[in-house]
Protein backbone atom coordinates (compact mmCIF):
# COMPACT_ATOMS: atom_id res chain seq x y z
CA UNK A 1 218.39 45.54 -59.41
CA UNK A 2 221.98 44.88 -59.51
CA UNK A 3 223.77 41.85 -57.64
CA UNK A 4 227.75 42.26 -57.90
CA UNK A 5 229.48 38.57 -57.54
CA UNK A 6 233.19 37.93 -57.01
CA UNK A 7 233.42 34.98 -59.83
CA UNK A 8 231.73 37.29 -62.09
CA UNK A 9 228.05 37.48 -63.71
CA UNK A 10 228.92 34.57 -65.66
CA UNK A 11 229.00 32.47 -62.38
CA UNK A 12 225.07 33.11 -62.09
CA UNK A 13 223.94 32.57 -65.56
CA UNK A 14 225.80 29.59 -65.58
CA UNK A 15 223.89 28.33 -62.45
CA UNK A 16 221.01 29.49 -63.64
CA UNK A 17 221.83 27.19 -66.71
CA UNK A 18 222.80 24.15 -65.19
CA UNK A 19 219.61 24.22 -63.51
CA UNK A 20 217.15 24.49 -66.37
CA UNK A 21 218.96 21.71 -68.03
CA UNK A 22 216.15 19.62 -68.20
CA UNK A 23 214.02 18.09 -70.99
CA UNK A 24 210.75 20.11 -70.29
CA UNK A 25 212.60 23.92 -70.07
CA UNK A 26 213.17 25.06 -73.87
CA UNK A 27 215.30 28.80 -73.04
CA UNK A 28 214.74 30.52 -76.21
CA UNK A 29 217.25 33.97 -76.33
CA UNK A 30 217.35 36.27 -78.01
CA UNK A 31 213.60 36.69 -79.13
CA UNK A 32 211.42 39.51 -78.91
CA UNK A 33 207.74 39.60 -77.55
CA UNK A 34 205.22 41.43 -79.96
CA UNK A 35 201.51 40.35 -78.63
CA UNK A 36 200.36 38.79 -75.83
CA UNK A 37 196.65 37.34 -75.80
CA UNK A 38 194.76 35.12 -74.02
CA UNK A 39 192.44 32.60 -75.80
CA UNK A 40 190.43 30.58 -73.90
CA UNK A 41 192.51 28.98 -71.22
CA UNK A 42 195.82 29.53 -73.27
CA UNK A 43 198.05 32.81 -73.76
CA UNK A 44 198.97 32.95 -77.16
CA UNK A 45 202.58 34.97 -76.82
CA UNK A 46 203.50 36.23 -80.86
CA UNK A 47 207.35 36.39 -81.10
CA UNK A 48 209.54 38.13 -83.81
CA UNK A 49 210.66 34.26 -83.91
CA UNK A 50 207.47 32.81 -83.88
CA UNK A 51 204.44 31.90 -81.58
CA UNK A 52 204.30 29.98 -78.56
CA UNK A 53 201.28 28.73 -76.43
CA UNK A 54 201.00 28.33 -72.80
CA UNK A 55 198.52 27.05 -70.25
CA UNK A 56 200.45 29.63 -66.95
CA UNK A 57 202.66 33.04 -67.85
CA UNK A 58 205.15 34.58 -65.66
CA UNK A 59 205.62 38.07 -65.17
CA UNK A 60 209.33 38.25 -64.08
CA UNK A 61 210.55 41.35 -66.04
CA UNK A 62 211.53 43.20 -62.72
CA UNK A 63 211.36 47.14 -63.00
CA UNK A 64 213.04 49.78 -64.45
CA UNK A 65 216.05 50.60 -62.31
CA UNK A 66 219.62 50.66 -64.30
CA UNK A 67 218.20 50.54 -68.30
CA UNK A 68 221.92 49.74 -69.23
CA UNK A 69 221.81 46.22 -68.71
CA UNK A 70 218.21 46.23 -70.71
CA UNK A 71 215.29 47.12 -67.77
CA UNK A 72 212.34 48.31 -69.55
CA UNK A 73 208.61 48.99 -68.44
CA UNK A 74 207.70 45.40 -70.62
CA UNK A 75 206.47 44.11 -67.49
CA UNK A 76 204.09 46.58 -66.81
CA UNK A 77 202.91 47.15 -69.97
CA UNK A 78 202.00 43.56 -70.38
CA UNK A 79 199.78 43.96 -66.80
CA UNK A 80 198.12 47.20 -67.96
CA UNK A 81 197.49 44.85 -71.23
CA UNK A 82 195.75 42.24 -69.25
CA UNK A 83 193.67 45.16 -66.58
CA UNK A 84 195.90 45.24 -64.11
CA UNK A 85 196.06 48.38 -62.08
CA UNK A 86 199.86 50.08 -62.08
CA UNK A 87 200.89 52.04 -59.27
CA UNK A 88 202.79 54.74 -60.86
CA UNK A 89 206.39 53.94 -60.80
CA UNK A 90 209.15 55.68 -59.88
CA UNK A 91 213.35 55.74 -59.51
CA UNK A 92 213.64 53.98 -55.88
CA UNK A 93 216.78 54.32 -54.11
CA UNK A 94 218.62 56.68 -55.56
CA UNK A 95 220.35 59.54 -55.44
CA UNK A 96 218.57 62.97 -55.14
CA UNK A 97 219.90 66.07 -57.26
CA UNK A 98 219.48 69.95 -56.16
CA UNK A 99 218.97 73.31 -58.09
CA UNK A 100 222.98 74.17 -59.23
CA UNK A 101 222.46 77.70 -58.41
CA UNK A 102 221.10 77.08 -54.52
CA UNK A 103 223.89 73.92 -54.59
CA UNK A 104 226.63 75.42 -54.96
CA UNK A 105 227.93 76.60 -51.67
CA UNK A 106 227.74 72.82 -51.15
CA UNK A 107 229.18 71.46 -54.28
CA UNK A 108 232.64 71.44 -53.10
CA UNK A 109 232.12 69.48 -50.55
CA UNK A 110 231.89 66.31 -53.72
CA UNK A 111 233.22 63.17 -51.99
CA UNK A 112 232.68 64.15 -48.02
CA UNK A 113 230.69 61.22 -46.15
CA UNK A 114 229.40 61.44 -42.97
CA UNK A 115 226.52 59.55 -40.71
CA UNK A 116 223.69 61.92 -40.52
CA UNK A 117 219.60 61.00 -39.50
CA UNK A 118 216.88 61.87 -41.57
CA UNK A 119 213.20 61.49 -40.85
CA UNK A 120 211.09 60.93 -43.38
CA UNK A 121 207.30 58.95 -44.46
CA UNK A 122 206.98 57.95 -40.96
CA UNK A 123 210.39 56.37 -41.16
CA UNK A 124 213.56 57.45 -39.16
CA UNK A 125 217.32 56.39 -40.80
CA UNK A 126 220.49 56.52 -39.55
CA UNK A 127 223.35 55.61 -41.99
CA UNK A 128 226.21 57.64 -43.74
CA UNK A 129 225.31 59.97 -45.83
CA UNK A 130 227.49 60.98 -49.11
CA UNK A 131 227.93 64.85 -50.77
CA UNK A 132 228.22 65.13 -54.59
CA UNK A 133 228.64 67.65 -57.38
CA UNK A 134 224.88 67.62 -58.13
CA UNK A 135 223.49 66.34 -54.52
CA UNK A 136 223.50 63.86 -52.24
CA UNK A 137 223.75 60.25 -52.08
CA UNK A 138 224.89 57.55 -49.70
CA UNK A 139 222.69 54.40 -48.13
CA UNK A 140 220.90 57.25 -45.93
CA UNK A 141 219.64 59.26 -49.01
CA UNK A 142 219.08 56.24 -51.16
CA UNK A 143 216.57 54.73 -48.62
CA UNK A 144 215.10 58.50 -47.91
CA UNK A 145 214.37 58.37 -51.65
CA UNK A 146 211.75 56.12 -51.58
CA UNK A 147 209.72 58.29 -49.55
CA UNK A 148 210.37 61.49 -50.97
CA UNK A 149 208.22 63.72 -53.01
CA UNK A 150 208.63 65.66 -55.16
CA UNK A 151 208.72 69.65 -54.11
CA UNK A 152 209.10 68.06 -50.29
CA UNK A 153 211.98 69.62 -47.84
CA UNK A 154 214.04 67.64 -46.04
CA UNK A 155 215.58 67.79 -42.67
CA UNK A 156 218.66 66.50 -42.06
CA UNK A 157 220.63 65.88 -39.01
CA UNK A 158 224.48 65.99 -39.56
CA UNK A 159 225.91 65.55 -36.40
CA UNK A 160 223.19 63.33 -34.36
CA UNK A 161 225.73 62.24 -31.91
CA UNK A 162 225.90 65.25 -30.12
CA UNK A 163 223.58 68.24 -28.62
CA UNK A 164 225.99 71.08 -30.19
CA UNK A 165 224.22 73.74 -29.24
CA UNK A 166 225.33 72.69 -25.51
CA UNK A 167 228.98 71.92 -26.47
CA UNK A 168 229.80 75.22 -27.75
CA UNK A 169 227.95 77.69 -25.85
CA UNK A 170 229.87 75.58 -22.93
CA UNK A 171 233.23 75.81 -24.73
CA UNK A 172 232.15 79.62 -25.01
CA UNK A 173 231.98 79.86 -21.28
CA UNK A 174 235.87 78.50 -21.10
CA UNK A 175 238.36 80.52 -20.03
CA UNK A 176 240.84 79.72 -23.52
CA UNK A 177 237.20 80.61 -25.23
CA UNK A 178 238.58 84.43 -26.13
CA UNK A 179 240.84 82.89 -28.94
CA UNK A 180 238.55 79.77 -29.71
CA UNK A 181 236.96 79.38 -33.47
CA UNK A 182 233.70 77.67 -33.86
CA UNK A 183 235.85 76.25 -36.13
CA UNK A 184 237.81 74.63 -33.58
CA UNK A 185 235.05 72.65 -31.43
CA UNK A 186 233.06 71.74 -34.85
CA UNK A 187 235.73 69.94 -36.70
CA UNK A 188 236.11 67.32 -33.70
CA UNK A 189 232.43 66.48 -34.52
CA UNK A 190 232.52 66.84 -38.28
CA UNK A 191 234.63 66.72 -41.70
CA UNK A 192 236.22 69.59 -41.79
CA UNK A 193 235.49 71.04 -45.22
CA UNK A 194 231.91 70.72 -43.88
CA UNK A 195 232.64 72.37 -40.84
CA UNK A 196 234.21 75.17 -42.88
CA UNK A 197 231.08 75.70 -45.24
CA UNK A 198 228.58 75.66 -42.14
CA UNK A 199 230.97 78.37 -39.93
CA UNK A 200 231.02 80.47 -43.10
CA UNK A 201 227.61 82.24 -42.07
CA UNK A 202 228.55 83.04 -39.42
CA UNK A 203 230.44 86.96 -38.82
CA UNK A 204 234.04 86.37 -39.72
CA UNK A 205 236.72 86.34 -37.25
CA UNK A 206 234.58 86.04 -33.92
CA UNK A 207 235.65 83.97 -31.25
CA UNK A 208 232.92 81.79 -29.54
CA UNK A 209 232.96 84.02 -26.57
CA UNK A 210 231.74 87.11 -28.92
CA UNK A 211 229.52 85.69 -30.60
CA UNK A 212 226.76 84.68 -27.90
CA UNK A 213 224.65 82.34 -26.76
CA UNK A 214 221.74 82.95 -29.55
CA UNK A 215 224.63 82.62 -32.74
CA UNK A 216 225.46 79.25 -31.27
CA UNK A 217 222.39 77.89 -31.07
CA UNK A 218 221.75 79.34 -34.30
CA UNK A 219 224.52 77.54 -35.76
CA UNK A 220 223.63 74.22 -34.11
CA UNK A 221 220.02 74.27 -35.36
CA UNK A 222 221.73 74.84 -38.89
CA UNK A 223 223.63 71.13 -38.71
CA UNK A 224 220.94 69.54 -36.50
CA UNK A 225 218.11 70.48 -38.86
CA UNK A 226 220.10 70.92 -42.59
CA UNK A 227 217.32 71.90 -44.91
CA UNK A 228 217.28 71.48 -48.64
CA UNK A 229 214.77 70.70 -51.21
CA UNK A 230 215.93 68.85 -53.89
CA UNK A 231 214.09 69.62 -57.36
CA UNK A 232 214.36 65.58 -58.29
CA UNK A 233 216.37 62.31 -58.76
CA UNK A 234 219.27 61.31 -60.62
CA UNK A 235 216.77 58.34 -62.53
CA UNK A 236 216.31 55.17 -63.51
CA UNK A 237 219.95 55.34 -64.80
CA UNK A 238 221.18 55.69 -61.33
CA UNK A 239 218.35 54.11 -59.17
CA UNK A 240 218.96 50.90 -57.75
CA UNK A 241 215.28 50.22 -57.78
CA UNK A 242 211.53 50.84 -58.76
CA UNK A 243 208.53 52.20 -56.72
CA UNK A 244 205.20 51.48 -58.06
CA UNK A 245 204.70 48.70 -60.32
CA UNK A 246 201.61 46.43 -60.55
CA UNK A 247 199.23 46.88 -57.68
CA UNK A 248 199.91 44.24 -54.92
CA UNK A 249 195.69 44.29 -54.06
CA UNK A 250 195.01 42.46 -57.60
CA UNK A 251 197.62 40.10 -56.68
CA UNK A 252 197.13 36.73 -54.85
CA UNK A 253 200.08 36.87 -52.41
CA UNK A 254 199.96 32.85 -51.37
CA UNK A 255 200.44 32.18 -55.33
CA UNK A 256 201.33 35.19 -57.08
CA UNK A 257 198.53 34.48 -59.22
CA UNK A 258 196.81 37.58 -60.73
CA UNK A 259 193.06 37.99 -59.12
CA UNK A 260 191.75 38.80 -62.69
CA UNK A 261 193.75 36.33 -65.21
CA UNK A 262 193.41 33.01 -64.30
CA UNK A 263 197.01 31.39 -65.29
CA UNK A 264 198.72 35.17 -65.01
CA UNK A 265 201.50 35.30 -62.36
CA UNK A 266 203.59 38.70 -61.25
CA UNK A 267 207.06 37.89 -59.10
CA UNK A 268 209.49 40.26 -58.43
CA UNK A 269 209.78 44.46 -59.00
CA UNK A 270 207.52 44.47 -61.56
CA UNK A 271 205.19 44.39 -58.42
CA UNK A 272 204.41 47.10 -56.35
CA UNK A 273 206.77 46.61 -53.48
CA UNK A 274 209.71 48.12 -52.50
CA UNK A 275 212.74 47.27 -50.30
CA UNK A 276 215.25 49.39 -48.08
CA UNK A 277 219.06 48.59 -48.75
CA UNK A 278 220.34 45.61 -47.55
CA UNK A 279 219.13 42.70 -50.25
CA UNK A 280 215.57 43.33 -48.86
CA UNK A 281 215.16 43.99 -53.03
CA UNK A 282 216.78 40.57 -54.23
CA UNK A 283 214.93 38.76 -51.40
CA UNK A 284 211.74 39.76 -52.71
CA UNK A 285 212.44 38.72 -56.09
CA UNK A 286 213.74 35.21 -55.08
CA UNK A 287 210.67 34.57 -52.42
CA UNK A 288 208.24 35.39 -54.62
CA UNK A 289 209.76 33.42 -57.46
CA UNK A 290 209.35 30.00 -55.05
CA UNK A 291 206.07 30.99 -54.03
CA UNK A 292 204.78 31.12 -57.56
CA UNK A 293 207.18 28.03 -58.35
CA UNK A 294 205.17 25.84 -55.48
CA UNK A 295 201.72 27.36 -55.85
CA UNK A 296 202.26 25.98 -59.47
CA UNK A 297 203.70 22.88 -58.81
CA UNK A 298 201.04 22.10 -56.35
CA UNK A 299 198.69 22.67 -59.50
CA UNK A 300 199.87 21.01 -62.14
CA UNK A 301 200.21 17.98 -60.21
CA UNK A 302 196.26 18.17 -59.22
């Protein structure tokens, strides 16, 4: 996950700092992890900088959304190490990609935004919706994501406000409807280089009077039911997120203690759960870091 701050990143390491200035936290950086064992009731962690020993191990790797600022699948290799079960991950919110051949009619429409509904998984969104060179993207798409699969259609509806099949074949009964475009209604519901791509199957030069009742509703199903099936995701690289991770079921959720390691604890994406936009993501991470923080508080003071 990414969190974007005005002061800068700096502002959050450095309160991150500040607060693990304390005699018992030793923040060793940067060191990599080679083995991790458990002996007895200690995990033996081998480091290219040495070996450490501890009683309780965190799991707080998060997932493998946006590699450039150094996610890996660490995380979930060290639960598959220790018999965890691993949901299999995937890119979560982001941005799906189409064949370029079937795209293109649609490619030069890059940059057009509009609030379209999708249904999806059992789950209905409304949000605004973005056109690219290779796709689409947009908070509606990025939460659709999540519950896409792959080789699945989608159905999109780009102008929900309205029953258009209604307002034109009523425009069509006007009497200035012998020199009126499709054109004309459909850009005062839509952008109009969408409009323009969505007219062009229909015959050219026809007013809405010639064209008749069944075009119309023809061309209304075509925005209120957009179908395309996108042949995958733009990745990790792009996604803002991870589905899958370490299965929640093997998980103690009042401790975040693993059900199978005594002292192992999982917070954050490297666990199986998944937000929609809107810091759902980052709340995760931070609740289930104080949950394992006072479940293991509570214990070492026992």
């Amino acid at each position: 996950m990414q969190y974007f701050t005005r002061d800068g990143s700096h502002a959050i390491v450095n309160l991150l700092l500040k607060h693990c200035d304390t005699p018992n936290i030793e923040i060793h950086n940067p060191v990599s992890v080679l083995e991790m064992q458990k002996e007895g009731d200690e995990f033996r962690i081998i480091c290219d900088k040495g070996e450490v020993r501890a009683k309780y191990l965190i799991i707080g790797t998060g997932g493998m959304a946006a590699p450039a600022v150094g996610a890996t699948d660490f995380g979930l290799h060290i639960a598959r190490k220790f018999g965890h079960t691993i949901v299999p991950a995937n890119p979560a919110l982001v941005p799906l990609v189409f064949d370029p051949k079937e795209w293109e009619p649609f490619s030069q429409l890059a940059g057009v935004s509009l609030r379209a509904i999708i249904a999806i998984g059992g789950c209905v969104f409304e949000d605004d919706m973005l056109f690219t060179h290779k796709g689409l993207s947009g908070p509606l798409i990025l939460n659709a994501s999540s519950y896409w699969n792959e080789g699945e259609e989608l159905s999109i509806n780009l102008c929900p406000s309205i029953d258009l099949a209604e307002v034109l074949i009523e425009a069509s009964k006007s009497s200035g409807s012998n020199k009126s475009k499709p054109a004309s209604i459909l850009e005062q519901y839509m952008p109009k280089r969408l409009e323009a791509v969505m007219v062009g199957a229909l015959p050219p030069n026809r007013n809405l009077s010639e064209l008749g009742h069944k075009a119309l509703r023809q061309l209304a199903d075509s925005i209120h039911n957009f179908r395309v099936k996108p042949t995958g995701t733009q990745g990790y690289k792009k996604a803002e997120a991870m589905s899958g991770g370490v299965d929640t079921k093997e998980v103690d959720p009042k401790s975040m203690q693993s059900k199978l390691v005594d002292g192992l604890y999982f917070i954050g994406e490297v666990l199986d759960i998944t937000g929609h936009l809107g810091g759902y993501n980052f709340q995760w991470a931070w609740s289930s870091a104080v949950t394992c923080a006072r479940a293991l508080k509570s214990r070492l003071s026992e």
